[in-house]
Protein backbone atom coordinates (compact mmCIF):
# COMPACT_ATOMS: atom_id res chain seq x y z
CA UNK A 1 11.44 -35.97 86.21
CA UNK A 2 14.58 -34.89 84.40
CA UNK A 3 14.21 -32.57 82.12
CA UNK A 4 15.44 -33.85 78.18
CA UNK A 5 18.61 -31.13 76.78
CA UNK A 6 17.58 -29.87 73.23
CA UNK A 7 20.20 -30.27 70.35
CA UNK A 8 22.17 -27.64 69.58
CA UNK A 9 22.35 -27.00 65.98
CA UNK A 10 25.60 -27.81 64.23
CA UNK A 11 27.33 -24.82 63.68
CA UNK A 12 28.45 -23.35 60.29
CA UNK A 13 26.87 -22.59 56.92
CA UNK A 14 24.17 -25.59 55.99
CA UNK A 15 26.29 -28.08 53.61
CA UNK A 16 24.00 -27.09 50.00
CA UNK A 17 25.60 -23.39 50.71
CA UNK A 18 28.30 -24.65 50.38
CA UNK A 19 27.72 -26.69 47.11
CA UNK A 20 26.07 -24.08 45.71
CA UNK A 21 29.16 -21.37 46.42
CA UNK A 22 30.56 -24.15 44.21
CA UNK A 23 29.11 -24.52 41.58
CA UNK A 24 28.99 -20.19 41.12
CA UNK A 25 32.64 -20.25 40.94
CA UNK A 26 32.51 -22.94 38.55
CA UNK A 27 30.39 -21.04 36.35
CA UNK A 28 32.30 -17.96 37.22
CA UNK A 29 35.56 -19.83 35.87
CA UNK A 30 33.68 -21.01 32.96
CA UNK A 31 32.51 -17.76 30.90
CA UNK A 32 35.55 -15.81 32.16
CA UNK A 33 37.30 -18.70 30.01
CA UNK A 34 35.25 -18.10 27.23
CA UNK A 35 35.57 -13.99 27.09
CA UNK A 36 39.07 -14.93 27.16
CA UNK A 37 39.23 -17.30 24.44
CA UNK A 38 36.87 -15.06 22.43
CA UNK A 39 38.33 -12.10 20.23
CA UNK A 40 37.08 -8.42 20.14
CA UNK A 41 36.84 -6.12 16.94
CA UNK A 42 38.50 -3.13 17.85
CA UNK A 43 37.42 -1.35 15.24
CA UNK A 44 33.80 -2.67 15.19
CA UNK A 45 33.80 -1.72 18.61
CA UNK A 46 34.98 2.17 17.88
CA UNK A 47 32.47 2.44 15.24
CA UNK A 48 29.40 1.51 17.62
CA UNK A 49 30.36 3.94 20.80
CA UNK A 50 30.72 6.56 17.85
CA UNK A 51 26.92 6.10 16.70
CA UNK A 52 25.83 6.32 20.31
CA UNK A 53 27.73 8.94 20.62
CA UNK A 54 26.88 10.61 17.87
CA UNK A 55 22.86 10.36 18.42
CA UNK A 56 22.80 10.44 22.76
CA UNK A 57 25.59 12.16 24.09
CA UNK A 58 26.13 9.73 26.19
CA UNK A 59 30.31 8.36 26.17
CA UNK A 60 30.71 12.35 26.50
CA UNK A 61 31.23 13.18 30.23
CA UNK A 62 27.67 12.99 31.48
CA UNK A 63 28.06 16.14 33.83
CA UNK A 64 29.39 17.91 30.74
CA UNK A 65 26.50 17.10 28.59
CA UNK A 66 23.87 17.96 31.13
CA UNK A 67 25.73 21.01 31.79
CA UNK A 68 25.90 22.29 28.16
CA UNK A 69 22.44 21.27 27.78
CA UNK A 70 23.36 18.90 24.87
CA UNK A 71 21.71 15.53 26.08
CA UNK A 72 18.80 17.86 26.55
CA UNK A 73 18.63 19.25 22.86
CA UNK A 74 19.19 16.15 21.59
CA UNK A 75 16.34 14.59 23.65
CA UNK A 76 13.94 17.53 22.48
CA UNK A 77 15.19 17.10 19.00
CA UNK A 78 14.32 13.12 18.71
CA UNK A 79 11.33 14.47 20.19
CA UNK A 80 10.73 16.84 17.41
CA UNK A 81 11.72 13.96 14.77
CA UNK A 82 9.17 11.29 16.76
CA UNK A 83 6.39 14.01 16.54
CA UNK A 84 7.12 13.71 12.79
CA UNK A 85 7.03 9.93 12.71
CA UNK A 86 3.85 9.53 14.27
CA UNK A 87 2.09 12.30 12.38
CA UNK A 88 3.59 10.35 9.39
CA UNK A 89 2.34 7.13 10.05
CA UNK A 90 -1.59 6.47 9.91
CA UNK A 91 -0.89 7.41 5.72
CA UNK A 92 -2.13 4.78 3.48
CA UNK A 93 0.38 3.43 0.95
CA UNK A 94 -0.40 6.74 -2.02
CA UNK A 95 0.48 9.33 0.96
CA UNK A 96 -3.03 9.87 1.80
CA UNK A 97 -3.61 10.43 5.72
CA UNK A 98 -6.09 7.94 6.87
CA UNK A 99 -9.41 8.83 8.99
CA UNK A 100 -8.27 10.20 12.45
CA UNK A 101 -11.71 8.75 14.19
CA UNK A 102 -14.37 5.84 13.28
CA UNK A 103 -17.28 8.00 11.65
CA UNK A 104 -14.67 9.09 8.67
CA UNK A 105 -13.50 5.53 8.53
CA UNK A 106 -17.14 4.87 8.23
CA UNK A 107 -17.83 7.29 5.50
CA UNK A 108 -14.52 6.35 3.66
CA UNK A 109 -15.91 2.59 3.56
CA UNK A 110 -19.31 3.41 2.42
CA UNK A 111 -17.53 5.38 -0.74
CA UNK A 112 -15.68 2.22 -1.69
CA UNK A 113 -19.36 0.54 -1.00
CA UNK A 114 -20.71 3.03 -3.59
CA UNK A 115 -18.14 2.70 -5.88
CA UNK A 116 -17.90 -0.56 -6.55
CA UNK A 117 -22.29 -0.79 -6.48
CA UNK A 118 -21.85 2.08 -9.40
CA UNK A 119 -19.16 0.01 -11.60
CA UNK A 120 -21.10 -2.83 -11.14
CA UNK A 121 -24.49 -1.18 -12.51
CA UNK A 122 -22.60 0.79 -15.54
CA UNK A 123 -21.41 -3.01 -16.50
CA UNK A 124 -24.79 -4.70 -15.86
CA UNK A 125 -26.57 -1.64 -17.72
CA UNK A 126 -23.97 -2.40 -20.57
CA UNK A 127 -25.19 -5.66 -20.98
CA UNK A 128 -29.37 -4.98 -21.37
CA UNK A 129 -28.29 -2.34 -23.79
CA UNK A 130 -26.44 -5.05 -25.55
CA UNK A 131 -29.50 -6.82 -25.26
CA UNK A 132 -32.12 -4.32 -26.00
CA UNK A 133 -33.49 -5.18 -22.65
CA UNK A 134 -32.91 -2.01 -21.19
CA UNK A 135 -36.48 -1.08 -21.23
CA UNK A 136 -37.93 -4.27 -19.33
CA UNK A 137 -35.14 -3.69 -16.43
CA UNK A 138 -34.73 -0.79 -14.43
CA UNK A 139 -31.49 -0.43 -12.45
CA UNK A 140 -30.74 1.51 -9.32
CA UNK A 141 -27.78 0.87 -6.97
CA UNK A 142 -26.83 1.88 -2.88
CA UNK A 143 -23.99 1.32 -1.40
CA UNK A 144 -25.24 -2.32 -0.46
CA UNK A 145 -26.46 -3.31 -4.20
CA UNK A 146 -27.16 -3.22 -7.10
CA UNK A 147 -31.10 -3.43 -7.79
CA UNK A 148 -33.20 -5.21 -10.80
CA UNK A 149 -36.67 -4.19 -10.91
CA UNK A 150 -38.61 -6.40 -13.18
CA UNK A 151 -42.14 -5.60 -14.08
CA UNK A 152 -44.63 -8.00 -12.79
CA UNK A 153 -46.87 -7.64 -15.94
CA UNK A 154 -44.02 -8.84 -17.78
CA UNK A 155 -43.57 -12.07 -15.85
CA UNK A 156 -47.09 -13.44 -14.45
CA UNK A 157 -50.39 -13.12 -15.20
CA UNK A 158 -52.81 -11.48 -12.87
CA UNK A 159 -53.24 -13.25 -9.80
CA UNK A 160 -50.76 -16.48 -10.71
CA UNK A 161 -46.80 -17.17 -9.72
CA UNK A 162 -46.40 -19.31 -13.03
CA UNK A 163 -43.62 -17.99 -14.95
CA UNK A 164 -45.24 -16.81 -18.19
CA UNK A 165 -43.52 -18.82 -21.53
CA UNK A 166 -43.06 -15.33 -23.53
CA UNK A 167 -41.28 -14.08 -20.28
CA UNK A 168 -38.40 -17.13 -20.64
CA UNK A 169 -35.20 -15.24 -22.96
CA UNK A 170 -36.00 -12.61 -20.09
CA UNK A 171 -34.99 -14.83 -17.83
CA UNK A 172 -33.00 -16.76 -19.57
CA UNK A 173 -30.51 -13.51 -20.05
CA UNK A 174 -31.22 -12.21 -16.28
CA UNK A 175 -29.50 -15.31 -15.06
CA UNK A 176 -26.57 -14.86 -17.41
CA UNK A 177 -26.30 -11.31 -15.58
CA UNK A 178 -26.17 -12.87 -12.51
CA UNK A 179 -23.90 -15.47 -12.55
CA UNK A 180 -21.41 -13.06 -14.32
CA UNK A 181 -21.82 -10.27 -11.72
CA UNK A 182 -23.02 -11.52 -8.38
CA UNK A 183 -20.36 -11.61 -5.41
CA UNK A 184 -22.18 -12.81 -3.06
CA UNK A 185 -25.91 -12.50 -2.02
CA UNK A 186 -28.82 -12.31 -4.28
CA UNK A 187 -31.62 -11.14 -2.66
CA UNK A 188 -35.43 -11.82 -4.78
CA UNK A 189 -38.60 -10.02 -3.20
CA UNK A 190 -41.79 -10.17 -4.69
CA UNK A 191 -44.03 -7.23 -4.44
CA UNK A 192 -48.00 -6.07 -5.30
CA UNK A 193 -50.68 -3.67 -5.87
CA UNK A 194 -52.80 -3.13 -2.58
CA UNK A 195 -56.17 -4.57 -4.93
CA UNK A 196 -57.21 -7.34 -2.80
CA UNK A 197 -57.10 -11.11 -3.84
CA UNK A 198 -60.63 -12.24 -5.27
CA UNK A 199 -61.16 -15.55 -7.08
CA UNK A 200 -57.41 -17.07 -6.77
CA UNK A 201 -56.36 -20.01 -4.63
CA UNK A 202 -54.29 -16.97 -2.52
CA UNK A 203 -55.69 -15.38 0.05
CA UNK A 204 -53.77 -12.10 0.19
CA UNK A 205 -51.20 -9.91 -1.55
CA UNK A 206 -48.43 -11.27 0.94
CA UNK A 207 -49.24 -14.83 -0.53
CA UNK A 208 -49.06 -13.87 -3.69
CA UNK A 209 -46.06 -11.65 -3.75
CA UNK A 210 -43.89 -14.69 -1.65
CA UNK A 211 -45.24 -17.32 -4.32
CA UNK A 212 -44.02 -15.05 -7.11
CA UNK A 213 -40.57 -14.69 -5.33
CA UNK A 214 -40.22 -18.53 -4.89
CA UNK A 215 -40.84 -19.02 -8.46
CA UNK A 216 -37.75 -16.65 -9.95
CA UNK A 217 -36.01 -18.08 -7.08
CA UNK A 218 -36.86 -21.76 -8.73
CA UNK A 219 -35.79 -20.55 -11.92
CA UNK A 220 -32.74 -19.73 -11.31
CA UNK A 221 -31.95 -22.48 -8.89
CA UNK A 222 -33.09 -24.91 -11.65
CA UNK A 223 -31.32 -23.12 -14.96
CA UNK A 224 -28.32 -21.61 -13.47
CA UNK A 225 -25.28 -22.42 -11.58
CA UNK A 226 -25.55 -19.74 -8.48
CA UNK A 227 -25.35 -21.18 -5.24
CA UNK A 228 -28.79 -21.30 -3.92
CA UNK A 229 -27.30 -20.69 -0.41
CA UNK A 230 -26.64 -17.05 -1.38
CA UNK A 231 -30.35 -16.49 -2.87
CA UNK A 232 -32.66 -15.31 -0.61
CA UNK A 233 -36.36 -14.55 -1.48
CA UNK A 234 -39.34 -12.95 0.42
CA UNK A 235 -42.47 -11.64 0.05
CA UNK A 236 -43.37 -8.03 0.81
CA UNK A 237 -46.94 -7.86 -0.15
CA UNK A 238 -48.03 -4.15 -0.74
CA UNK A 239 -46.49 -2.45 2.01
CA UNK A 240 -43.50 -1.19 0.05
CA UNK A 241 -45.40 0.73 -2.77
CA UNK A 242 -43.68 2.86 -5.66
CA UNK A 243 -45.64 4.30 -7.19
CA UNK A 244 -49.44 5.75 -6.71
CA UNK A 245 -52.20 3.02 -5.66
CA UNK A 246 -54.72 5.17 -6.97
CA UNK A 247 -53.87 4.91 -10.64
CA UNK A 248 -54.15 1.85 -12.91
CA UNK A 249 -49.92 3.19 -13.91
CA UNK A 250 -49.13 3.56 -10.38
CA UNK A 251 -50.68 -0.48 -9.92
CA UNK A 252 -48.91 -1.48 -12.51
CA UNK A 253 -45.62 -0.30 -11.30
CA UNK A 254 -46.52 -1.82 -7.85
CA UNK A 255 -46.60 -5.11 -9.42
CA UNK A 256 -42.65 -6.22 -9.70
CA UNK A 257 -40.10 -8.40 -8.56
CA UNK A 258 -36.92 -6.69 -7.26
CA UNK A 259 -33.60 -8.65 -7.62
CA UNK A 260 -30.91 -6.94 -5.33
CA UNK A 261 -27.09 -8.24 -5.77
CA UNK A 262 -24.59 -7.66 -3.04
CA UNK A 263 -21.43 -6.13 -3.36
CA UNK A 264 -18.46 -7.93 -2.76
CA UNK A 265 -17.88 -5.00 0.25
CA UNK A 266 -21.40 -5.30 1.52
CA UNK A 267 -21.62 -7.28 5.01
CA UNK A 268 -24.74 -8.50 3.86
């Protein structure tokens, strides 16, 4: 059986070589039309080698410069100046340098915390001196909040979560407060005496202390125009105790509600 001849292939570049070759001379043709048609500032031109010059060294005779060693000192001198820039930078707008790490960043936020937790209880404390209330609320502050410590005496009889009538301008002006001052969460927690419950429809302090939480919470859900999204309210029982169990004074001061308002730079 004969054996079939194979094809030679055709000889030459393949034809799209060919087109393409083309079309690069085309294109070629095309922009050296342009940068003739266009027009060069001479001047403009003069004025930008000069700056390069000026700052690199580098339209000098590059053997020269090396040689002299004036590329180098002018590479060790924008050294120098970028040394400056970035010691420079990481300065807040008065000049100040800003924390080098995350701990001072830390501590530099909980300062702002603090401050802004202190204006907020000089203005508050303002107010119940305005008021002549300043004797029914104490006021402490963190760097979270600003704390209202109500007496429970003053509020609710012994062993019940109604809101007593005589105890209604108190809260009356203690909403004022915080619609004018709260940015942001309210936080209500309800607290006792470690005397356990006997003859009340509560079984325990913890009850108790929740029911008397709910009701301020009630209050001021009802009679002001806070968001009751932002209010929380819980009941801590006895566990978080003030002042002495042991004393009738130290019971007394057990038995409180504590109102804690949120700074506008707490997380919280």
């Amino acid at each position: 059986m004969a054996k079939k001849k194979q094809e030679e292939p055709p000889k030459g570049s393949p034809a799209w070589m060919a087109t393409f070759s083309d079309l690069m001379n085309l294109l070629l043709c095309f922009f050296v039309m342009l940068f003739a048609m266009s027009t060069i500032d001479a001047q403009k031109f003069e004025q930008v080698a000069a700056s390069f010059n000026q700052t690199f060294s580098i339209f000098d005779a590059g053997a020269t410069a090396i040689g002299d060693g004036v590329l180098v000192g002018m590479g060790v001198s924008q050294l120098n100046e970028l040394d400056d820039y970035i010691n420079s930078t990481g300065k807040n707008p008065e000049g100040e340098l800003m924390p080098e790490n995350l701990e001072a960043a830390a501590e530099m936020m909980d300062e702002a915390k603090l401050e802004k937790s202190e204006e907020m209880a000089e203005k508050i404390e303002e107010v119940l001196e305005e008021k002549n209330l300043e004797d029914e609320i104490d006021i402490e502050f963190t760097a979270q909040y600003v704390q209202l410590t109500l007496n429970g005496a003053l509020l609710f009889d012994s062993g019940s979560v109604e809101i007593k009538e005589e105890a209604m301008p108190l809260m009356n002006q203690l909403g004022i407060i915080l619609q004018r001052f709260s940015q942001g969460t309210i936080e209500i927690e309800g607290h006792t005496d470690n005397v356990p419950m006997s003859g009340s429809k509560y079984s325990n302090n913890d009850e108790l202390s929740s029911g008397r939480a709910l009701s301020v919470f009630y209050y001021l859900e009802n009679n002001t125009t806070l968001d009751s999204g932002l209010i929380k309210h819980s009941g801590r029982g006895e566990y978080q105790p003030i002042a002495d169990n042991s004393t009738p004074e130290g019971r007394a001061k057990n038995r409180r509600v504590e109102i804690k308002i949120y700074n506008a730079l707490s997380a919280y």
